[in-house]
N, C-alpha and C. Protein backbone atom coordinates (compact mmCIF):
# COMPACT_ATOMS: atom_id res chain seq x y z
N UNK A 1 0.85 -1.18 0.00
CA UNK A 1 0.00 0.00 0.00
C UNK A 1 0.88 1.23 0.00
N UNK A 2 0.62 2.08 -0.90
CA UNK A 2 1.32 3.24 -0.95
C UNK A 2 0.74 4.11 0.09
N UNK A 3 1.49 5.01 0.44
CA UNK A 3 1.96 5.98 1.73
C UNK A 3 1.32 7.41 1.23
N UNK A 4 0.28 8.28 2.05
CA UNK A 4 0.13 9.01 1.77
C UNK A 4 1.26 10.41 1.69
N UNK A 5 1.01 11.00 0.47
CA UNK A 5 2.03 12.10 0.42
C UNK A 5 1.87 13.53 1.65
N UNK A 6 3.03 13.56 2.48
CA UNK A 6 3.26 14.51 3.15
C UNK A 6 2.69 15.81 3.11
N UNK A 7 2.60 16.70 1.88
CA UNK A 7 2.34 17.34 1.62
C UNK A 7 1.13 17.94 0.00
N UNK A 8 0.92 16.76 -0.08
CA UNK A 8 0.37 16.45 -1.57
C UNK A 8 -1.03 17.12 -1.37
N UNK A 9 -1.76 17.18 -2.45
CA UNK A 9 -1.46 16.76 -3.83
C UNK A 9 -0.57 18.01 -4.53
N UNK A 10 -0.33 17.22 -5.69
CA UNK A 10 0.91 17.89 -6.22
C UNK A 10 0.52 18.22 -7.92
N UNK A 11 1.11 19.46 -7.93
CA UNK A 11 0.65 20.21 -9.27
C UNK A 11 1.83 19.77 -10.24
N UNK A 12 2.48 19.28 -9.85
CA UNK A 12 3.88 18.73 -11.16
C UNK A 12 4.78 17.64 -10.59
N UNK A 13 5.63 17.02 -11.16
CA UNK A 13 6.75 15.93 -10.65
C UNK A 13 7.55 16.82 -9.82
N UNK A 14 8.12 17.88 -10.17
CA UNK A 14 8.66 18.92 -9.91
C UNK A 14 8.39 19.01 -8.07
N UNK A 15 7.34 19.34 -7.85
CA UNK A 15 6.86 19.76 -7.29
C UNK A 15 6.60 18.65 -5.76
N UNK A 16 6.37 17.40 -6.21
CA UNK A 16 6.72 16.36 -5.67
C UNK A 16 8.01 16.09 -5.19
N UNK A 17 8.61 16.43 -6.14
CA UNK A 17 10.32 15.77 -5.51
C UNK A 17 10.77 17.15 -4.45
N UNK A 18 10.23 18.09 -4.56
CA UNK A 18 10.80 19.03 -3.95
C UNK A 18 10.07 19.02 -2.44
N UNK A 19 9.00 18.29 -2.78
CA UNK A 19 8.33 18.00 -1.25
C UNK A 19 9.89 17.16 -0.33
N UNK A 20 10.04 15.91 -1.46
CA UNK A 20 10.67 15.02 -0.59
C UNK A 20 12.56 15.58 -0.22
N UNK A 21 12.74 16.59 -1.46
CA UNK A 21 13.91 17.19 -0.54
C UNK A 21 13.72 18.45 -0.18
N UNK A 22 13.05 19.05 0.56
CA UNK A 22 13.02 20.00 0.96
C UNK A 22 13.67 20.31 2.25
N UNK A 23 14.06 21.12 2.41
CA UNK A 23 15.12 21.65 3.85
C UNK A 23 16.07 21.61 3.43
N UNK A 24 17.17 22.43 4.07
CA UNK A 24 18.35 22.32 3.72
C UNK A 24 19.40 21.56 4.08
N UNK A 25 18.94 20.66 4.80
CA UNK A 25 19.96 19.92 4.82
C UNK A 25 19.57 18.27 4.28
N UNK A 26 18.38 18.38 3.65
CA UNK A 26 18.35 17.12 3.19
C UNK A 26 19.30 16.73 1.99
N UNK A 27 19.41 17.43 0.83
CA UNK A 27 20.48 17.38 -0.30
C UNK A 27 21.57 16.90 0.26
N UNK A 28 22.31 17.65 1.38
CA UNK A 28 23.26 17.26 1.88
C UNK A 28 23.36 15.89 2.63
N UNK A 29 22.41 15.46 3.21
CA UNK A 29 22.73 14.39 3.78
C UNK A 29 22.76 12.86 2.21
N UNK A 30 21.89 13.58 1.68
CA UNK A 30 22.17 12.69 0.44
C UNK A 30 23.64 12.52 -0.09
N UNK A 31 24.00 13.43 -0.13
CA UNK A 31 25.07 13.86 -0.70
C UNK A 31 26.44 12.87 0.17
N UNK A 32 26.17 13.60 1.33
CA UNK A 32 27.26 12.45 2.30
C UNK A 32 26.92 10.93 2.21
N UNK A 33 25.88 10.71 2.58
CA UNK A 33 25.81 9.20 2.73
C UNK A 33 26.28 8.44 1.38
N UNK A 34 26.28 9.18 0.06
CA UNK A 34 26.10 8.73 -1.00
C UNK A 34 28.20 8.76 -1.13
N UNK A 35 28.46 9.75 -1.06
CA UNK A 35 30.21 9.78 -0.59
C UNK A 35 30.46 9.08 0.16
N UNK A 36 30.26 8.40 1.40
CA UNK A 36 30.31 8.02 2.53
C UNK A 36 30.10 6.60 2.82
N UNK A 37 28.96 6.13 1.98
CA UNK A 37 28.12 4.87 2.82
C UNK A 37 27.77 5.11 3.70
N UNK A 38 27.46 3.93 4.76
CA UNK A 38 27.30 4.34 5.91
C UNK A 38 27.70 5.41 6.81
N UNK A 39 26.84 5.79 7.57
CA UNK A 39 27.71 7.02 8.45
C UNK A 39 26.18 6.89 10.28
N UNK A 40 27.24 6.34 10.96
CA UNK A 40 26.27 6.93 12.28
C UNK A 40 26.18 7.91 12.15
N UNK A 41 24.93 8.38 13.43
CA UNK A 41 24.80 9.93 13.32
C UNK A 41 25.59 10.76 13.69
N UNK A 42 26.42 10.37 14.56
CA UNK A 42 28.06 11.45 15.12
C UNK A 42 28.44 11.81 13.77
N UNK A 43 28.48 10.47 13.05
CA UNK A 43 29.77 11.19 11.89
C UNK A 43 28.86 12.40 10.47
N UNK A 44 27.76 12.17 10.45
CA UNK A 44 27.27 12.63 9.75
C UNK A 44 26.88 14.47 10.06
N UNK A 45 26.33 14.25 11.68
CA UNK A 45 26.53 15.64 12.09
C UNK A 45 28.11 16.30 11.95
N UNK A 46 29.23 15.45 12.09
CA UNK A 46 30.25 16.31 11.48
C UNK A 46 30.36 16.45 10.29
N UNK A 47 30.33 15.81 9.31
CA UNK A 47 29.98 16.25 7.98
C UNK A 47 29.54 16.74 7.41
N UNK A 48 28.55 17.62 8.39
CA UNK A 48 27.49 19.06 7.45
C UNK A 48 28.24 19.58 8.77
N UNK A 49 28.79 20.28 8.89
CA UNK A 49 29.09 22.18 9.46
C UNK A 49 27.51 22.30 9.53
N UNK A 50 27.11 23.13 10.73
CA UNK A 50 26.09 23.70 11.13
C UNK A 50 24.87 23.23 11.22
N UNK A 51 24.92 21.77 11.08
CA UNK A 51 23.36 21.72 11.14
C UNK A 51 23.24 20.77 12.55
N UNK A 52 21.87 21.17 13.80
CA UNK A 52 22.27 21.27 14.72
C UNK A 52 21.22 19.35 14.76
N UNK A 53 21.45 18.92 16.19
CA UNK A 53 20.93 17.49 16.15
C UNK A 53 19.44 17.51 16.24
N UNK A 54 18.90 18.50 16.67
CA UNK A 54 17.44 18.29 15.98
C UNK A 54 16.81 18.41 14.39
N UNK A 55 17.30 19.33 14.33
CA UNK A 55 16.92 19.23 12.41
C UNK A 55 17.90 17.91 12.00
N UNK A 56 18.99 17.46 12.44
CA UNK A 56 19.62 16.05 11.64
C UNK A 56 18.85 15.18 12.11
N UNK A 57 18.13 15.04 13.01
CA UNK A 57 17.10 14.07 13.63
C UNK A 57 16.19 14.19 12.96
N UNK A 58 15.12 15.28 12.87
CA UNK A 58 13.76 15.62 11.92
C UNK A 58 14.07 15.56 10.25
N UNK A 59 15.39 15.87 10.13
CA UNK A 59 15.27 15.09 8.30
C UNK A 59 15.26 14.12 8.11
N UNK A 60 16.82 13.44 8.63
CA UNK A 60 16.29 11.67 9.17
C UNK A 60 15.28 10.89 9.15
N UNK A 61 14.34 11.39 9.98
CA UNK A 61 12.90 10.49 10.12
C UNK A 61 11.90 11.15 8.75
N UNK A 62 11.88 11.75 8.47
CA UNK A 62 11.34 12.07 7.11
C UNK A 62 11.71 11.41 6.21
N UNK A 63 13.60 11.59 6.06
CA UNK A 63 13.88 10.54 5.05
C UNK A 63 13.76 9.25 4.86
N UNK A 64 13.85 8.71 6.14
CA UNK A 64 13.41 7.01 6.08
C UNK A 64 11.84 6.92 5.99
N UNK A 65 11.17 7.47 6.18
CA UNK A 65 9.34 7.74 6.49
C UNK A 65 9.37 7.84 4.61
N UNK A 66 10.28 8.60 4.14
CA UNK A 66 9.99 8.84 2.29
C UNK A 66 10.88 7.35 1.56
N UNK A 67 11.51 6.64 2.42
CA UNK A 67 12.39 5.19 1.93
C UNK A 67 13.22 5.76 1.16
N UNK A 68 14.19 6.65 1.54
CA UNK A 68 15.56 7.42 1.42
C UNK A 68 16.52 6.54 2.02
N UNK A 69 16.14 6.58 3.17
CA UNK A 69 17.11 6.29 4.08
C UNK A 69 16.96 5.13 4.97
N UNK A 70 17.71 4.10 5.39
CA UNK A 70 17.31 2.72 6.10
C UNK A 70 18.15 3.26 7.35
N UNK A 71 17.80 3.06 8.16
CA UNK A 71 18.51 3.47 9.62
C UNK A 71 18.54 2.13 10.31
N UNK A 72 19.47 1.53 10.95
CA UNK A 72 19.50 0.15 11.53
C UNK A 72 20.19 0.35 12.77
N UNK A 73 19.44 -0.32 14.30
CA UNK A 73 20.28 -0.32 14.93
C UNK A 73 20.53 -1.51 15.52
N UNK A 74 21.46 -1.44 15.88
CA UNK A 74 22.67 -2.46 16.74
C UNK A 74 22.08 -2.79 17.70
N UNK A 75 22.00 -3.86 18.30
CA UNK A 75 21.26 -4.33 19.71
C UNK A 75 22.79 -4.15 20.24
N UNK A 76 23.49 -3.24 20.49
CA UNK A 76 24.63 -3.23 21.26
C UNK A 76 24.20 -2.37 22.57
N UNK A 77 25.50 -2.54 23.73
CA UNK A 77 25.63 -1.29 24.85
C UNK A 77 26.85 -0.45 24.91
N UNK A 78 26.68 0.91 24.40
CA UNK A 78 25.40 1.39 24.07
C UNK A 78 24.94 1.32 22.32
N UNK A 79 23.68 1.73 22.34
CA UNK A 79 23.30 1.25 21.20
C UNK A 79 23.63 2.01 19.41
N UNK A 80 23.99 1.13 18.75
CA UNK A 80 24.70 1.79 17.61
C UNK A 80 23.63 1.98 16.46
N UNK A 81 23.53 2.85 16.13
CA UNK A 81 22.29 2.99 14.78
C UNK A 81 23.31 3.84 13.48
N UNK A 82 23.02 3.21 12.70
CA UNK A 82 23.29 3.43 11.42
C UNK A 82 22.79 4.10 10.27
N UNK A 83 23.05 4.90 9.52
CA UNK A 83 22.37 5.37 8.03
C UNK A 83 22.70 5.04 6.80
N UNK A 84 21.60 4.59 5.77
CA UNK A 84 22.55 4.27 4.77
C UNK A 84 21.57 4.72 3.47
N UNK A 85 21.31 5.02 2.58
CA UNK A 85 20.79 5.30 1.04
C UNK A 85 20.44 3.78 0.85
N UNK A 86 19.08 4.19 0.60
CA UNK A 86 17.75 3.32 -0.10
C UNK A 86 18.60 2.81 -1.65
N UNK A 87 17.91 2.20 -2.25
CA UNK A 87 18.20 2.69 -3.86
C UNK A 87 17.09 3.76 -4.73
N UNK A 88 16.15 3.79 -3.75
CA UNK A 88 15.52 5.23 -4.11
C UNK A 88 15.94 6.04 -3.28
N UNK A 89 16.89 6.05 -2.20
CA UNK A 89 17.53 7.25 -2.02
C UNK A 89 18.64 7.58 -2.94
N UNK A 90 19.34 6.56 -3.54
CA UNK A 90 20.61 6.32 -4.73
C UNK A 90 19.89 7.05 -5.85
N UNK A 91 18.83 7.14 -6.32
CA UNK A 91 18.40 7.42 -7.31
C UNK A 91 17.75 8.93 -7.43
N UNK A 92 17.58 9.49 -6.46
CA UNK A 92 17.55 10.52 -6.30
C UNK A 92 18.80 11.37 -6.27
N UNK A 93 19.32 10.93 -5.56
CA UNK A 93 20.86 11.57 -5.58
C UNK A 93 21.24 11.74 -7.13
N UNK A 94 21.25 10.69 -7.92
CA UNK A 94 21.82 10.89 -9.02
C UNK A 94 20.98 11.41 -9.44
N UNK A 95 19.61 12.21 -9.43
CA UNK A 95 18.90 12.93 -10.01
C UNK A 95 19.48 14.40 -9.70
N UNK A 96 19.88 14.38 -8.74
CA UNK A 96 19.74 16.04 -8.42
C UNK A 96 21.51 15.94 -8.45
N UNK A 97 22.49 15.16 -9.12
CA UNK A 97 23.87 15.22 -9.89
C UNK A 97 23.99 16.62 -10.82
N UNK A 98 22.70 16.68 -11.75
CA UNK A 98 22.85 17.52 -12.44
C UNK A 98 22.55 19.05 -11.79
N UNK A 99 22.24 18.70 -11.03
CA UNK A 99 21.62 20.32 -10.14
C UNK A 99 22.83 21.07 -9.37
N UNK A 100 23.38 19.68 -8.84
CA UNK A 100 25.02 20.07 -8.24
C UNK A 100 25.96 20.73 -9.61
N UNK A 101 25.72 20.29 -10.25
CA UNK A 101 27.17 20.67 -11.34
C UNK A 101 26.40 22.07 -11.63
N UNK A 102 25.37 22.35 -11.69
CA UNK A 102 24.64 23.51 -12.26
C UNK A 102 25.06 25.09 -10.93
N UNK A 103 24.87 24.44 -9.98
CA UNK A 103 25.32 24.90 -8.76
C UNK A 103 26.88 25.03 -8.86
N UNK A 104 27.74 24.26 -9.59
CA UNK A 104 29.50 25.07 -8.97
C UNK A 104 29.45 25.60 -10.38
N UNK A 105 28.75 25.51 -11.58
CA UNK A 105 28.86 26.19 -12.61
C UNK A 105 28.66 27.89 -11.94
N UNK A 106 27.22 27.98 -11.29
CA UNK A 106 27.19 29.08 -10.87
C UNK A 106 28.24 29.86 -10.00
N UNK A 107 28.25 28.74 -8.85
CA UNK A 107 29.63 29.51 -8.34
C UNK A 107 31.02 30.00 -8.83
N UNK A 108 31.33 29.50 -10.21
CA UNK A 108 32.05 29.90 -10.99
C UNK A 108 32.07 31.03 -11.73
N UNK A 109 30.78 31.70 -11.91
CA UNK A 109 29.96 32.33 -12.99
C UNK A 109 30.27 33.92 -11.99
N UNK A 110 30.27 33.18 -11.07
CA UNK A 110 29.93 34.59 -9.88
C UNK A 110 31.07 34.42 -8.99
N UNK A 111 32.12 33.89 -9.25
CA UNK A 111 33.36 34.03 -8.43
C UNK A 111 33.19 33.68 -7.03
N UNK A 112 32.30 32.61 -6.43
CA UNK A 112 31.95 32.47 -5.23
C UNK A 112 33.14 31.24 -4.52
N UNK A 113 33.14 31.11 -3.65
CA UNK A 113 34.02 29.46 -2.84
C UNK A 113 33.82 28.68 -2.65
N UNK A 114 33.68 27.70 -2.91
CA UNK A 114 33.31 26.66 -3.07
C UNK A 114 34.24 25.66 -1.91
N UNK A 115 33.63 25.12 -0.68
CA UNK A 115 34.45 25.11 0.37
C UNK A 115 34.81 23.37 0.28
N UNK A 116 36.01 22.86 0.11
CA UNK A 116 36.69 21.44 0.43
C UNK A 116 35.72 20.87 1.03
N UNK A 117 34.89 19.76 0.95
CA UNK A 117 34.15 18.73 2.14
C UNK A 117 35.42 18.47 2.90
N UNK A 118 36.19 17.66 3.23
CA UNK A 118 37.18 17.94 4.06
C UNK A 118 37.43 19.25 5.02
N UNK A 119 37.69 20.46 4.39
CA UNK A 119 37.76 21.45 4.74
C UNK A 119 36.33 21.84 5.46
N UNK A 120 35.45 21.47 5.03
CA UNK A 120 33.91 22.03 6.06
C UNK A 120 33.97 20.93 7.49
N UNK A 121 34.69 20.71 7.91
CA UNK A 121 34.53 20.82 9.48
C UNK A 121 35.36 21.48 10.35
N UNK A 122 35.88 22.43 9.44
CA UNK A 122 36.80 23.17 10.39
C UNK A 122 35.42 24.55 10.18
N UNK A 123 34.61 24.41 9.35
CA UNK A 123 33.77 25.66 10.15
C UNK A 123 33.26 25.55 10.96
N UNK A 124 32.56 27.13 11.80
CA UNK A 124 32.50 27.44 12.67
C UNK A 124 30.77 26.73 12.86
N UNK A 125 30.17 26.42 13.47
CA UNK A 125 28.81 26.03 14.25
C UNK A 125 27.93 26.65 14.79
N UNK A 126 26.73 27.18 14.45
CA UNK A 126 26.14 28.30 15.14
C UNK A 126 25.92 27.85 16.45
């Protein structure tokens, strides 16, 4: 049985997918896990600079609630939970590939910085 849409109904495809990435830090978490593989949530909150553990918590459960994201945890002490890309989270990602390149085109266009992933955890944290 299909899952009612979050925010639906929806006036275009467009318009749909933007339901399911909406916020700002969902792209990004796509983005890492998809670089990354797996990533607990420690490592992933270091991997986005600034985004604080409630919004990485509230995209999270959205994303697995949209079958983005499989979260598994460890019957360990203490307990280990995991994130990892669906293959409809895989497939999204490579949808919005072209949106990224369109994005450092711009930053190119307009002389902007484009900051090292490596280099983004030495920023600062609100």
């Amino acid at each position: 049985m299909a899952k009612a849409p979050r925010n639906g109904p929806y006036i275009c495809g467009i318009d749909a997918a933007l339901d399911v990435v909406s916020g700002k830090w969902k792209g990004l978490i796509l983005w890492e896990l998809d670089e990354h593989g797996v990533r607990r949530f420690a490592e992933l909150r270091r991997g986005l600079p600034g985004v604080s553990e409630k919004m990485l918590t509230q995209h999270l459960r959205e994303m697995e609630a949209d079958g983005l994201v499989t979260r598994r945890v460890h019957a360990e002490v203490p307990p280990r939970v995991e994130y990892s890309l669906t293959e409809h989270g895989r497939t999204l990602n490579a949808a919005l590939a072209p949106l990224g390149d369109w994005g450092v085109d711009r930053l190119r266009r307009e002389r902007s910085e484009l900051v090292e992933h490596r280099d983004a955890a030495a920023l600062p944290r609100p």
